[in-house]
Protein backbone atom coordinates (compact mmCIF):
# COMPACT_ATOMS: atom_id res chain seq x y z
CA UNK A 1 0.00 0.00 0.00
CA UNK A 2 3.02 1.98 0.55
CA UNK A 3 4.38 1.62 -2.41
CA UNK A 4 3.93 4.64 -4.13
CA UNK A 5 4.49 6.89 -1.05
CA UNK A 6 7.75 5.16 -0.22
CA UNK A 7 9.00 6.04 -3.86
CA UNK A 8 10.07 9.49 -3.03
CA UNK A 9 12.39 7.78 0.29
CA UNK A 10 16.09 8.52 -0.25
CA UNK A 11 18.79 6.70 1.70
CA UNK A 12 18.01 5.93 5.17
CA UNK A 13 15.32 8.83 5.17
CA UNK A 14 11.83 6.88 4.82
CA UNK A 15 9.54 10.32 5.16
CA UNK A 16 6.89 8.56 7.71
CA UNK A 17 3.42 11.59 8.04
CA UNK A 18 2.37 11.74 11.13
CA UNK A 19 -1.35 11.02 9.76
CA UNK A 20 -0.78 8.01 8.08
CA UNK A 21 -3.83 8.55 5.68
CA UNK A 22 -2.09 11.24 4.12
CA UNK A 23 0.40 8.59 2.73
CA UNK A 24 -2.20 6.98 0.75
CA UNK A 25 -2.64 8.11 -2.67
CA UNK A 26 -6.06 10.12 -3.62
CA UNK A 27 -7.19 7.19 -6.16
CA UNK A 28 -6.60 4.49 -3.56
CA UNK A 29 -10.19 2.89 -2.40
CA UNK A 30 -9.69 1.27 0.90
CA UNK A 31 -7.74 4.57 1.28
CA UNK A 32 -10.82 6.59 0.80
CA UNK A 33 -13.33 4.36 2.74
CA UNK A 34 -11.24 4.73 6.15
CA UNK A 35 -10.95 8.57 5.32
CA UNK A 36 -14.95 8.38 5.65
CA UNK A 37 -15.17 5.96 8.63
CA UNK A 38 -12.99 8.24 10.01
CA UNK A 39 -15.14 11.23 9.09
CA UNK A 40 -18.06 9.62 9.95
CA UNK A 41 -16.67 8.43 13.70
CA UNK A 42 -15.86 12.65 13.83
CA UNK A 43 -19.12 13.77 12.96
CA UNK A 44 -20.95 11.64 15.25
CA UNK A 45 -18.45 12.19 17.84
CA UNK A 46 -18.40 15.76 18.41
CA UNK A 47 -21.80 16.60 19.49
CA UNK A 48 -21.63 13.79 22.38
CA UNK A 49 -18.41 15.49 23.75
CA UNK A 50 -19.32 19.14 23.21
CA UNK A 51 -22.56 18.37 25.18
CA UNK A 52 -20.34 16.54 28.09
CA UNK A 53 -18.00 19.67 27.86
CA UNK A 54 -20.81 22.40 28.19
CA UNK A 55 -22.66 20.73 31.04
CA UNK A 56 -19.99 20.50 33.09
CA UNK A 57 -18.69 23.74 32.59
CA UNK A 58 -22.15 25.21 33.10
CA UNK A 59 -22.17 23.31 36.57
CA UNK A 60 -19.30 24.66 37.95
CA UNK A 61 -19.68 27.70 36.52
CA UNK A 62 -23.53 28.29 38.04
CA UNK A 63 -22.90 26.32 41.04
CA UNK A 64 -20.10 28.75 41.88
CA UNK A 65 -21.58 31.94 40.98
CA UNK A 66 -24.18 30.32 43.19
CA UNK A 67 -27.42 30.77 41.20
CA UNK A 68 -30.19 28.45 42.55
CA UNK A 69 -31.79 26.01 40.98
CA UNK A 70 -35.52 25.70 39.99
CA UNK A 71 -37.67 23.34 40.68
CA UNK A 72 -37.15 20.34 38.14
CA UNK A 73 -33.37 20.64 39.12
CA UNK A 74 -31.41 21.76 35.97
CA UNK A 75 -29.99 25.12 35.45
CA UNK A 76 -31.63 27.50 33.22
CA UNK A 77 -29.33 29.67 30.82
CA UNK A 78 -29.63 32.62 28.53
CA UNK A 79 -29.39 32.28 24.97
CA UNK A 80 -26.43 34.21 23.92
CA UNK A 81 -24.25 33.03 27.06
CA UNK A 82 -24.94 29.26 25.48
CA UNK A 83 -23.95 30.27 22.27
CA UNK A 84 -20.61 32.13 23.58
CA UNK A 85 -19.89 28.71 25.51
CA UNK A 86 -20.51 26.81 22.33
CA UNK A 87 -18.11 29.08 20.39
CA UNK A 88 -15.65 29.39 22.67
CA UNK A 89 -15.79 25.35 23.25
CA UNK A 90 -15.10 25.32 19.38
CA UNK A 91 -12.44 27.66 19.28
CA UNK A 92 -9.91 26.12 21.35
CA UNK A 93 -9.05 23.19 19.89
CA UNK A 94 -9.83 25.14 16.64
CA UNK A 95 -6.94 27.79 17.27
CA UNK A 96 -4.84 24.35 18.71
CA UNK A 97 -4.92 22.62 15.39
CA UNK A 98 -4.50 25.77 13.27
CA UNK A 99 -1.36 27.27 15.35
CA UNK A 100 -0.06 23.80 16.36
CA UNK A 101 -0.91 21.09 12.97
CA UNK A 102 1.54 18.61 14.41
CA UNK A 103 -0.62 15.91 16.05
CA UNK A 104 1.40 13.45 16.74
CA UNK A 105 3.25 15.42 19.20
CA UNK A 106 -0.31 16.77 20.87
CA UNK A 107 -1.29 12.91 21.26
CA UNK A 108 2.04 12.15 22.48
CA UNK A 109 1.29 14.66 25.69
CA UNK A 110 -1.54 13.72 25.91
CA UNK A 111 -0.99 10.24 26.16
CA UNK A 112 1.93 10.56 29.03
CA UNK A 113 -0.39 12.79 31.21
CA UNK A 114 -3.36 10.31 30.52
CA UNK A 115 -0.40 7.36 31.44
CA UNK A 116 0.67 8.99 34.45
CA UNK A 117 -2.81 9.45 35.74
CA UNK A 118 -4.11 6.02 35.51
CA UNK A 119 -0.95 4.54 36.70
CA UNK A 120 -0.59 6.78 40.19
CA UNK A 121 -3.05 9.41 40.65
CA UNK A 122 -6.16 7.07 40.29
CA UNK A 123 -4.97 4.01 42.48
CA UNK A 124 -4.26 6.77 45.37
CA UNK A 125 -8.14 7.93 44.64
CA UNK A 126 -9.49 4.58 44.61
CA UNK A 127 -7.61 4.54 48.15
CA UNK A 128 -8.73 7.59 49.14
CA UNK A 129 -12.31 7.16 48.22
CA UNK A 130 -12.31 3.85 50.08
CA UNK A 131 -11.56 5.24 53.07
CA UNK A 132 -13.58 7.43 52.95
CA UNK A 133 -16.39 5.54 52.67
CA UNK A 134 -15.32 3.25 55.25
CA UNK A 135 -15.14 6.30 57.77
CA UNK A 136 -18.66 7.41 56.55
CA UNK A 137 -20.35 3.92 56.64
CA UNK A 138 -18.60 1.79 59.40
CA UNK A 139 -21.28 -0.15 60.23
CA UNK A 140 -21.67 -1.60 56.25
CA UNK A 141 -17.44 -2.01 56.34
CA UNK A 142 -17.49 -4.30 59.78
CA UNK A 143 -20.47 -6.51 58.30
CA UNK A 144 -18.67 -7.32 55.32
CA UNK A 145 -15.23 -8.61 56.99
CA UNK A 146 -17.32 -10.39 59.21
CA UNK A 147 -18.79 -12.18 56.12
């Protein structure tokens, strides 16, 4: 498949893109298919994380300006300061991948913070949480070592 691409290699210099879709040629089918599973898996992910991304936002944000809330128990919001929360939520990593088009190194950093998190901050919350727990229900925790 990488054929073609590999062509234009000279030496020990094998120019490898950091989005390896780009290597494919235009005319090349499979090529073309996983361009559109991968628009497709873009699309359809966006909205889900742009809606996970506002509400929480919008919780901390009206939880600590400490507005109250009504009677169903959701937060009600002006128009226009949705809209400015929706643009500026799609201007960051906008202005990211426009100032910054090398991707490989933004997964790279994100990948060792995301590594360093599951391997020792979340074990010490686990921990934490559990005794926590333990000091808020003893009762529940000394029934269940009896057991």
């Amino acid at each position: 498949m990488f054929k073609d691409y590999l062509k234009t290699a000279t030496g020990d210099n094998i120019p490898i893109s950091q989005n390896c879709i780009q290597m494919f040629s235009r005319t090349n089918v499979p090529a073309f298919f996983l361009r559109l599973v991968v628009f497709n898996l873009v699309f359809a992910s966006f909205p889900i994380l742009n809606f996970f991304f506002r509400a929480g936002i919008l919780k901390v944000y009206l939880e600590f300006t400490g507005n109250e809330k009504p009677r169903d128990g959701e937060y009600i919001i002006e128009a226009h300061k949705f809209n400015i929360l929706t643009v500026v939520i799609l201007l960051i990593p906008l202005s990211v991948s426009v100032f910054y088009p090398q991707i490989a190194k933004i997964l790279g950093y994100v990948g060792a913070v995301a590594g360093m998190v599951v391997l020792y901050a979340l074990p010490i919350l686990t921990y934490l949480v559990k005794l926590k727990n333990e000091s808020d229900n003893p009762v529940i925790f000394q029934s269940q070592l009896l057991i």
